[in-house]
Each structure stands twice: as C-alpha cells, then as structure tokens.
N, C-alpha and C. Protein backbone atom coordinates (compact mmCIF):
# COMPACT_ATOMS: atom_id res chain seq x y z
N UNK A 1 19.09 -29.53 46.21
CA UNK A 1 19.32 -30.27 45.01
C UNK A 1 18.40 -29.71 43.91
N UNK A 2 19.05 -29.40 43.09
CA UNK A 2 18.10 -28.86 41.78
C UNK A 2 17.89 -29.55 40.91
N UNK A 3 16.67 -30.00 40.57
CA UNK A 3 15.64 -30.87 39.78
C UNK A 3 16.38 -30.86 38.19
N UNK A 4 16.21 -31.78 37.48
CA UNK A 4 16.61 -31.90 35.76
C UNK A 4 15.69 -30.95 35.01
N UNK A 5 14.58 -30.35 35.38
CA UNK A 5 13.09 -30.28 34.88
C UNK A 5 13.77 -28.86 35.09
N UNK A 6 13.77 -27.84 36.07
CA UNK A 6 14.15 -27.04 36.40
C UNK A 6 15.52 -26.29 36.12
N UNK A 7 16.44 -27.18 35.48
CA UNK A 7 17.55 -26.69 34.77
C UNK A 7 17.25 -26.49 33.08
N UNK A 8 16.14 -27.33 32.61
CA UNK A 8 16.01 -27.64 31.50
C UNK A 8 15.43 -26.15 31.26
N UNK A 9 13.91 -25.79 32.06
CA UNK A 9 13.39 -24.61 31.89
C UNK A 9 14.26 -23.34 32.32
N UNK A 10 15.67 -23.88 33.12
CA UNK A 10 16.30 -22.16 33.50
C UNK A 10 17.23 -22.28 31.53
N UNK A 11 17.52 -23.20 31.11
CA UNK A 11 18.21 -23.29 29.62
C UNK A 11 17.27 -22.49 28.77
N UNK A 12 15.64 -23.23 28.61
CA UNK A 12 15.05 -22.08 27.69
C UNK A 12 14.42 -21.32 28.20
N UNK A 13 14.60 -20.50 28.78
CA UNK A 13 14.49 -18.89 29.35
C UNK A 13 15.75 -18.18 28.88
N UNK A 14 17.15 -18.89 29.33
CA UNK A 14 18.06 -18.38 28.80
C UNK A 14 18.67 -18.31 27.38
N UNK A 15 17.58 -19.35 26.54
CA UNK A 15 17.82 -18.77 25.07
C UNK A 15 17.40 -18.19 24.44
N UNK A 16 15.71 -18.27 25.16
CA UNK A 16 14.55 -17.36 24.64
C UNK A 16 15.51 -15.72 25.09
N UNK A 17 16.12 -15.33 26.40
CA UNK A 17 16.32 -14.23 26.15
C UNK A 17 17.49 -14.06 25.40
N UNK A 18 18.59 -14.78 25.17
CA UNK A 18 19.50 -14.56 24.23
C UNK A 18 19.21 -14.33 22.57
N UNK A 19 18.18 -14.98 22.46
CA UNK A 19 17.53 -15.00 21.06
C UNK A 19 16.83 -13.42 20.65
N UNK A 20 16.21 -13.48 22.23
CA UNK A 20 15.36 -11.54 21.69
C UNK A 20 16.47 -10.21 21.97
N UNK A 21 17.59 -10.65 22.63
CA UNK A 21 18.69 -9.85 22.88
C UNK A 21 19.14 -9.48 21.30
N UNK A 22 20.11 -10.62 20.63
CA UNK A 22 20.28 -10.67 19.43
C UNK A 22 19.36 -10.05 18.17
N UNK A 23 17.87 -10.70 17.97
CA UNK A 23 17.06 -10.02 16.71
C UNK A 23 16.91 -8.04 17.87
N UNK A 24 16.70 -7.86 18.68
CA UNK A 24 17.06 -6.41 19.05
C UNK A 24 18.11 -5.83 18.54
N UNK A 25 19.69 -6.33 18.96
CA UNK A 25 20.57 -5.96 18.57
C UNK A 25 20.64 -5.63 16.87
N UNK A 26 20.10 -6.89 15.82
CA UNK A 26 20.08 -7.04 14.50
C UNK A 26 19.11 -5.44 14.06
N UNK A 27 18.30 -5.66 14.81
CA UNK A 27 16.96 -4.06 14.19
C UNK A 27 17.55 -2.82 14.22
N UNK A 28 18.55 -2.85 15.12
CA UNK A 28 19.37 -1.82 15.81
C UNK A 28 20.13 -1.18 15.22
N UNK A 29 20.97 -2.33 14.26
CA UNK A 29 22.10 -1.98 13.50
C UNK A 29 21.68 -1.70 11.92
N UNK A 30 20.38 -2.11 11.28
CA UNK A 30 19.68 -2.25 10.29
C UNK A 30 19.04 -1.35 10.19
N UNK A 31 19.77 -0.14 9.06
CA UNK A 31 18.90 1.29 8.97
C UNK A 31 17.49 1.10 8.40
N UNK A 32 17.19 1.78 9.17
CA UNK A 32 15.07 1.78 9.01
C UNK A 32 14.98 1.65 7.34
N UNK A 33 14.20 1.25 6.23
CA UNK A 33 13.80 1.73 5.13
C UNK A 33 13.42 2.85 5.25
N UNK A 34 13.68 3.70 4.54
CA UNK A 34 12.31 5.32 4.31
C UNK A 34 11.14 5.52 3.41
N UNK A 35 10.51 5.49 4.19
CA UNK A 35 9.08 5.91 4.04
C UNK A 35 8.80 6.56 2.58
N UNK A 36 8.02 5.94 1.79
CA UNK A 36 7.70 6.64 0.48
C UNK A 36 7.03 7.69 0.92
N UNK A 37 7.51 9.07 0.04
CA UNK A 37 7.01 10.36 0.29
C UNK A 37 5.24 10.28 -0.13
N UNK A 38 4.94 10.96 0.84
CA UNK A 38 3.31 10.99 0.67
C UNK A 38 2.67 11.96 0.14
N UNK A 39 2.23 11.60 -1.44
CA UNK A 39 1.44 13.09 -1.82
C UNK A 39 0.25 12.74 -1.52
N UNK A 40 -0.36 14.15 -1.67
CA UNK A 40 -1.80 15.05 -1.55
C UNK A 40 -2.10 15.99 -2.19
N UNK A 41 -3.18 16.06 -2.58
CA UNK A 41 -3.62 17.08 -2.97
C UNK A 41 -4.76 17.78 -2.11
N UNK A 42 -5.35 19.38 -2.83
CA UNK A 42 -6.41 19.33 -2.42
C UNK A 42 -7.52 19.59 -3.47
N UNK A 43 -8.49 19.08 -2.64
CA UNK A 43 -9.89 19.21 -4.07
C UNK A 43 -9.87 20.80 -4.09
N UNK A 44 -10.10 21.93 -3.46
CA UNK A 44 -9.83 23.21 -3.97
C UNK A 44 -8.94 23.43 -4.93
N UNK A 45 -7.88 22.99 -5.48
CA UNK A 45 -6.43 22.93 -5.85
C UNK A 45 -7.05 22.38 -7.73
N UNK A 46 -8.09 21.38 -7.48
CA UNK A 46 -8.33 21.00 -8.71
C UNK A 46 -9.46 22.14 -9.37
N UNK A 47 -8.89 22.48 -10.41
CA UNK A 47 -9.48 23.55 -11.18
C UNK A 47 -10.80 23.01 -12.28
N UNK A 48 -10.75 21.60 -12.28
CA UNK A 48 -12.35 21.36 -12.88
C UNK A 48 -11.59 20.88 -14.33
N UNK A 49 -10.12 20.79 -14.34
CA UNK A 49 -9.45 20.26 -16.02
C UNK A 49 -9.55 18.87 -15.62
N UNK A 50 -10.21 17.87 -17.02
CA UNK A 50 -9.57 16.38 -16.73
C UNK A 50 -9.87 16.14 -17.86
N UNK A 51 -8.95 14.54 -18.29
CA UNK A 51 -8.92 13.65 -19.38
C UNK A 51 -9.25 12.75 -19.13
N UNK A 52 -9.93 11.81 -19.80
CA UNK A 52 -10.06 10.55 -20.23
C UNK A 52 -9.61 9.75 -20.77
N UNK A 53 -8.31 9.10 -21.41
CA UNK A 53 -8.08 8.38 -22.36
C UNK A 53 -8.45 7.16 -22.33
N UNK A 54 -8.75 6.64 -21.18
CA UNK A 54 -9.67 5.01 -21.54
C UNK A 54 -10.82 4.85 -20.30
N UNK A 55 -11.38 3.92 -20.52
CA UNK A 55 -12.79 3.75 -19.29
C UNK A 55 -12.23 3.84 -18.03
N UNK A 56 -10.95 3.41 -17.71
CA UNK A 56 -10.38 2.98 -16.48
C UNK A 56 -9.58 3.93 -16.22
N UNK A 57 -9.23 5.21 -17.01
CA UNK A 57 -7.99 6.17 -16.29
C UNK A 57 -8.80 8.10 -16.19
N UNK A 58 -8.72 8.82 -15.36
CA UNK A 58 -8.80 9.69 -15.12
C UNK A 58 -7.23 10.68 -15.25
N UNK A 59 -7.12 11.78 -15.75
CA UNK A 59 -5.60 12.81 -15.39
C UNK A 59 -6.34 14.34 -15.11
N UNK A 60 -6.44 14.56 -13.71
CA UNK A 60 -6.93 15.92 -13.26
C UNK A 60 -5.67 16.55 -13.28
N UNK A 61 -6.36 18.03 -13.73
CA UNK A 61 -4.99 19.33 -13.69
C UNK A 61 -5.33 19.80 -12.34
N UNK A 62 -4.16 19.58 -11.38
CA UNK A 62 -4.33 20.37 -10.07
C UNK A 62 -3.20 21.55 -9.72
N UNK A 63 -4.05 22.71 -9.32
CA UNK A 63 -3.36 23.80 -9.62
C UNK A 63 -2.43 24.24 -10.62
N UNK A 64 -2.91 23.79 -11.31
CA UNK A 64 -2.75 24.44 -12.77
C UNK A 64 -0.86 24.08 -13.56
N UNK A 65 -0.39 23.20 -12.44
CA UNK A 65 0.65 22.66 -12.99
C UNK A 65 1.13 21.09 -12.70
N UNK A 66 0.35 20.79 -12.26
CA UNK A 66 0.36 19.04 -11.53
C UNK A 66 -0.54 18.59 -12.17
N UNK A 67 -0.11 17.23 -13.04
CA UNK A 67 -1.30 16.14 -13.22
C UNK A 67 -1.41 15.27 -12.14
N UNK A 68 -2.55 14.77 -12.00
CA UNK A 68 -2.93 13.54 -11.23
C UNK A 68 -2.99 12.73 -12.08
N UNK A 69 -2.87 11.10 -12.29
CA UNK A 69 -3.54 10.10 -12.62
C UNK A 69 -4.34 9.27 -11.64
N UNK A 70 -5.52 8.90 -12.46
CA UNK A 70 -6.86 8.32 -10.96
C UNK A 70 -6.97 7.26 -12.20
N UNK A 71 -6.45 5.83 -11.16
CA UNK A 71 -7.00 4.63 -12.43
C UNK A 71 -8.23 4.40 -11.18
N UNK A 72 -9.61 3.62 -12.23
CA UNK A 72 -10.71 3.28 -11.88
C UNK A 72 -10.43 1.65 -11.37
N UNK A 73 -11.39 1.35 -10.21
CA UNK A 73 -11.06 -0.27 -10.55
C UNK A 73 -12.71 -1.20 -11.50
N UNK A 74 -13.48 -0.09 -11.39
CA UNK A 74 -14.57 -0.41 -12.63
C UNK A 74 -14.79 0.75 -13.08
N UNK A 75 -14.10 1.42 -14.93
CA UNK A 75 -14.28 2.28 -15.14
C UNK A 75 -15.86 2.85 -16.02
N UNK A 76 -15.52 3.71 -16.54
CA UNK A 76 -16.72 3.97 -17.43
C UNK A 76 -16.75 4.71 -18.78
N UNK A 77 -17.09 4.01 -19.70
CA UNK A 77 -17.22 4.57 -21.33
C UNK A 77 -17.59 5.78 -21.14
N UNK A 78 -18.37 6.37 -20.24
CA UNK A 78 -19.21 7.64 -20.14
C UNK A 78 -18.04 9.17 -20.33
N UNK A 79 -16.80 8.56 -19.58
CA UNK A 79 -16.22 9.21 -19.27
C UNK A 79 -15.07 9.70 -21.04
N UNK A 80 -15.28 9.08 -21.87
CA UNK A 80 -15.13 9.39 -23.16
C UNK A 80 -15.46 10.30 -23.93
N UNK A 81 -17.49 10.62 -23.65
CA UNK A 81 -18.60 11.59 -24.36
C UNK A 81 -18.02 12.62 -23.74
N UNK A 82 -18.39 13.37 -24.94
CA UNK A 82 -17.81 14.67 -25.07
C UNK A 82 -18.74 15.71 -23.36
N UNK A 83 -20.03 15.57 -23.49
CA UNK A 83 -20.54 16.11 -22.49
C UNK A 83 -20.19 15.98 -21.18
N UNK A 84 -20.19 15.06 -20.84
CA UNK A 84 -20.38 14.62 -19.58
C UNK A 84 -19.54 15.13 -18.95
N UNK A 85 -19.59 15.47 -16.92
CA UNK A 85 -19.13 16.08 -16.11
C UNK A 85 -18.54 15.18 -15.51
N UNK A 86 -16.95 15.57 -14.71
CA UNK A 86 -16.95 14.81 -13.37
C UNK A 86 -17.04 15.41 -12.41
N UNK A 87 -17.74 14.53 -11.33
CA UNK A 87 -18.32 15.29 -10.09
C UNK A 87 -17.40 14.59 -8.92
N UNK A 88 -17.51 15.61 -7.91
CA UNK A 88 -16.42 15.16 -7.00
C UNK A 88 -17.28 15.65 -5.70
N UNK A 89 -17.62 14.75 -4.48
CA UNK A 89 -18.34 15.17 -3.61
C UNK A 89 -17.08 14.91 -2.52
N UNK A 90 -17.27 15.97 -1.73
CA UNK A 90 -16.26 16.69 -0.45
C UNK A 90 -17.38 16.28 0.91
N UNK A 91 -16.68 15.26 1.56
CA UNK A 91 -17.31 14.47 3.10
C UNK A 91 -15.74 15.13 3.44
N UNK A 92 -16.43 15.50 4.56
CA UNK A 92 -15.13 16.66 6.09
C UNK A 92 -14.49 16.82 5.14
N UNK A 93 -13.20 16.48 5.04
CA UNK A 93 -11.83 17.42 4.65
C UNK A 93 -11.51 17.40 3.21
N UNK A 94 -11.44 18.16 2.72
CA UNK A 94 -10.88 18.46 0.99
C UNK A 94 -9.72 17.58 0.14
N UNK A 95 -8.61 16.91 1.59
CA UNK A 95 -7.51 16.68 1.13
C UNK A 95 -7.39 15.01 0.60
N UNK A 96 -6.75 14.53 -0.54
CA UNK A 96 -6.62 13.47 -1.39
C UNK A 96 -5.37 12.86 -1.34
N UNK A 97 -4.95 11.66 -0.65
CA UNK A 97 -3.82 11.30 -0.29
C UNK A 97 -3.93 9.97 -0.65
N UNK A 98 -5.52 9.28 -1.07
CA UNK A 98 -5.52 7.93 -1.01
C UNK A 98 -6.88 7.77 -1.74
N UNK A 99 -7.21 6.59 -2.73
CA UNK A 99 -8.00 6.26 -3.32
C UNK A 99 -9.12 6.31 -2.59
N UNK A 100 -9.57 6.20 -1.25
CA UNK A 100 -10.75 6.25 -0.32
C UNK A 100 -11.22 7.98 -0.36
N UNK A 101 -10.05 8.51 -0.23
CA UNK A 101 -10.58 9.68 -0.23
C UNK A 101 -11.58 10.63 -1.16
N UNK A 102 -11.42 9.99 -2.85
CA UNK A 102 -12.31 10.12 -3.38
C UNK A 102 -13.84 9.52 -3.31
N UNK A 103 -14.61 10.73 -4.03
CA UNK A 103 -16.20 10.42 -3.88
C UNK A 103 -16.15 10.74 -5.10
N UNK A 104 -16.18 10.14 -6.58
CA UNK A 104 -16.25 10.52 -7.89
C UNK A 104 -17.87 9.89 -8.66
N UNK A 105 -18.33 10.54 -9.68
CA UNK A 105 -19.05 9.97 -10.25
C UNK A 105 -18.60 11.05 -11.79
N UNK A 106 -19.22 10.36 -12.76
CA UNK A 106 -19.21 10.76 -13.94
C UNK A 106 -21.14 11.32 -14.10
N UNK A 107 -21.48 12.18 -14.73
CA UNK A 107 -23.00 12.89 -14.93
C UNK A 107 -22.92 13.37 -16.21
N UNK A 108 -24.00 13.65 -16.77
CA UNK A 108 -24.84 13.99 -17.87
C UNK A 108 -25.08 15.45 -17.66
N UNK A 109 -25.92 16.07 -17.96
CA UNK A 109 -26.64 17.49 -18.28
C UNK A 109 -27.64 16.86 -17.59
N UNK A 110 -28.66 15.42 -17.75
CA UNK A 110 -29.77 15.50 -17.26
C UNK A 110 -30.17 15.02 -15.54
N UNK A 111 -28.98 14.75 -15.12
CA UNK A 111 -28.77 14.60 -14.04
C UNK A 111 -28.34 12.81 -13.55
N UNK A 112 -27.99 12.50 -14.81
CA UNK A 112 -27.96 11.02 -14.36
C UNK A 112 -26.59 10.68 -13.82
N UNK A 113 -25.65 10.12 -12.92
CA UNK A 113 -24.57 10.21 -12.40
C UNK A 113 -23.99 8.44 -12.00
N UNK A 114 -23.07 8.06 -12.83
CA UNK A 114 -22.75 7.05 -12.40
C UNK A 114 -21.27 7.09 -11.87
N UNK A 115 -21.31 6.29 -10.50
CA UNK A 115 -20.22 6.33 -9.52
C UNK A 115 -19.06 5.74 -10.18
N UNK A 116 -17.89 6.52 -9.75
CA UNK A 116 -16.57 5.90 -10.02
C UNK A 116 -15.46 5.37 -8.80
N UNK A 117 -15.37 4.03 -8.45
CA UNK A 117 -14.49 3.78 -7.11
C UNK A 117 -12.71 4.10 -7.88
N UNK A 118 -12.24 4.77 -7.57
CA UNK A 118 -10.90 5.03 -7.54
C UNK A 118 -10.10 4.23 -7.07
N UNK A 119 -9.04 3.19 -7.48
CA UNK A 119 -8.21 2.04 -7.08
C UNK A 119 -6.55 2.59 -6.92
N UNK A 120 -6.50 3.57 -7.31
CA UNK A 120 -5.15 4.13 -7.26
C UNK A 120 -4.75 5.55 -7.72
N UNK A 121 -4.17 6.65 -6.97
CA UNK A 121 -3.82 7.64 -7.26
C UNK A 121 -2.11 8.07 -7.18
N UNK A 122 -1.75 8.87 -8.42
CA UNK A 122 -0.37 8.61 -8.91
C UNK A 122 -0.31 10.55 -9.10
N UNK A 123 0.59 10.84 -8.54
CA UNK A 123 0.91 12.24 -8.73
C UNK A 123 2.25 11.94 -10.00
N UNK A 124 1.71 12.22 -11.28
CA UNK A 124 3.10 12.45 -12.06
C UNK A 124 3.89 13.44 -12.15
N UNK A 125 4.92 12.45 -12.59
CA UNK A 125 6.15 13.38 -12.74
C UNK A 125 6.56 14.24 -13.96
N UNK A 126 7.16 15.34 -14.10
CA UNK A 126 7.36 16.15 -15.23
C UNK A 126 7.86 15.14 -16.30
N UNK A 127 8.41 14.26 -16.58
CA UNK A 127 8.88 13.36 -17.54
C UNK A 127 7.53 12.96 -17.57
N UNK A 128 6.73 11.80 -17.00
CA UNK A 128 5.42 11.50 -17.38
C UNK A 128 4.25 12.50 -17.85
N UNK A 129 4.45 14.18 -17.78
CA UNK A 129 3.71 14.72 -17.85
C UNK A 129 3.72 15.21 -19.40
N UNK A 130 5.22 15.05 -19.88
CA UNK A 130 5.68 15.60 -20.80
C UNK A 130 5.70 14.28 -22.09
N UNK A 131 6.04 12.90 -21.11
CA UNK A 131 5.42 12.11 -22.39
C UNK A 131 3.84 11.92 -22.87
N UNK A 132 3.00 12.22 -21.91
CA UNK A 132 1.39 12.16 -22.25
C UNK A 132 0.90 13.23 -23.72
N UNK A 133 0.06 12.54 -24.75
CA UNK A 133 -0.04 12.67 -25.56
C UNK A 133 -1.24 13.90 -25.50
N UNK A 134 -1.11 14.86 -26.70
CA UNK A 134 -1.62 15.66 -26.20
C UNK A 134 -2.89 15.77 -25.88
N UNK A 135 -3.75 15.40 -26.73
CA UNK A 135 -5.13 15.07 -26.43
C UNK A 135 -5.44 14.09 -24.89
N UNK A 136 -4.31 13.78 -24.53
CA UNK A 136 -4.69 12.58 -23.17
C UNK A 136 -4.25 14.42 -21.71
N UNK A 137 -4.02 15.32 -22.00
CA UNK A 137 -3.56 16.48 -21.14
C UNK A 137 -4.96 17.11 -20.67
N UNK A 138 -4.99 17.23 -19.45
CA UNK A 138 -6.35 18.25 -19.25
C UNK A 138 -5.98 19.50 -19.18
C-alpha cells in the first residue's frame, strides 16, 4: 500500500523534473546573445600622442591611426597645462582591454605625479574620430 505522503513527494520530483526538462529545452532553442567584440590595445602601440579636453577625458593616438578615449572617474585640471606629462606604468603585460589595466598618472617636469583611476575605455570609431574637434585630436 502506498502512503499519501509518498505519492505527494513522487508528484514533486516529477514536476521539479518536468520543469528543468522544459527551461533546458527553452535555452536550447534561444540563440546565445553575442558577445561584444573585445578591444585591446597595446601600451607599445601608444606612441606618447594625447588630448585633454576636460579634467575627466583622456584620447591617446595608438599606432598612429586609432584613438582611444580614457574617461577618468576623478579627473584632473593638470591634465589641461600645457607642460605636463602622462605617465603610464607597465605591471607584467603591456596589453589594455579594461580600465584596471591602466596605471596612469599625470607629472610635471619637477617630478610631482598625480594618479589617474581610469573608469572606462572606448576604442573609437572613424565617424567619432572624424567628428572630434581639432584641437581635442592627439
């Protein structure tokens, strides 16, 4: 004789697996999204050109026909004066695929160097490259 208790639990087993049968089947038939293409650069690649147009945006010339845009998430006025350097320090590998990957600071002539954290990096496109104003071009 088979128990009420025991039919109840053979019911949800048998919906629990009908239920994971089904969302399987659903994933199955549901073409994957694709993957946003992943750029990189490499810091060799950047030739030492960049702009400033506000405290918060960086545009490096990499290899001599690619802009980058590097927005800051705390930028710096520094990066306006005519003097000043940007410095880029290389930990293991050269290659730039993600805001972590930068080590930026902005410097002086006299050695004073204030850090820049990088919040987002944007490889533009020839239309964006071609609307940037000219003075904003490295």
């Amino acid at each position: 004789m088979i128990s009420h208790a025991k039919i109840v639990r053979s019911g949800f087993a048998a919906l629990a697996l009908l239920t994971l049968v089904a969302t399987a089947a659903a994933a199955q038939s549901e073409p994957a999204a694709p993957k946003p293409a992943r750029h990189c650069f490499s810091l060799s690649q950047w030739r030492g050109g960049w702009r400033s147009p506000s405290p918060d945006v960086i545009y490096l010339n990499v290899d001599m026909n690619q802009i980058w845009r590097i927005d800051l998430s705390a930028g710096s006025h520094q990066l306006q004066w005519p003097d000043r350097h940007l410095v880029s320090i290389v930990r293991g590998g050269d290659t730039i695929c993600s805001p972590i990957d930068l080590d930026l600071s902005v410097a002086d002539d006299h050695g004073f160097r204030e850090p820049l954290i990088a919040k987002a990096i944007t490889k533009l496109t020839p239309e964006q490259v071609a609307a940037l104003p000219a003075k904003d071009r490295p």
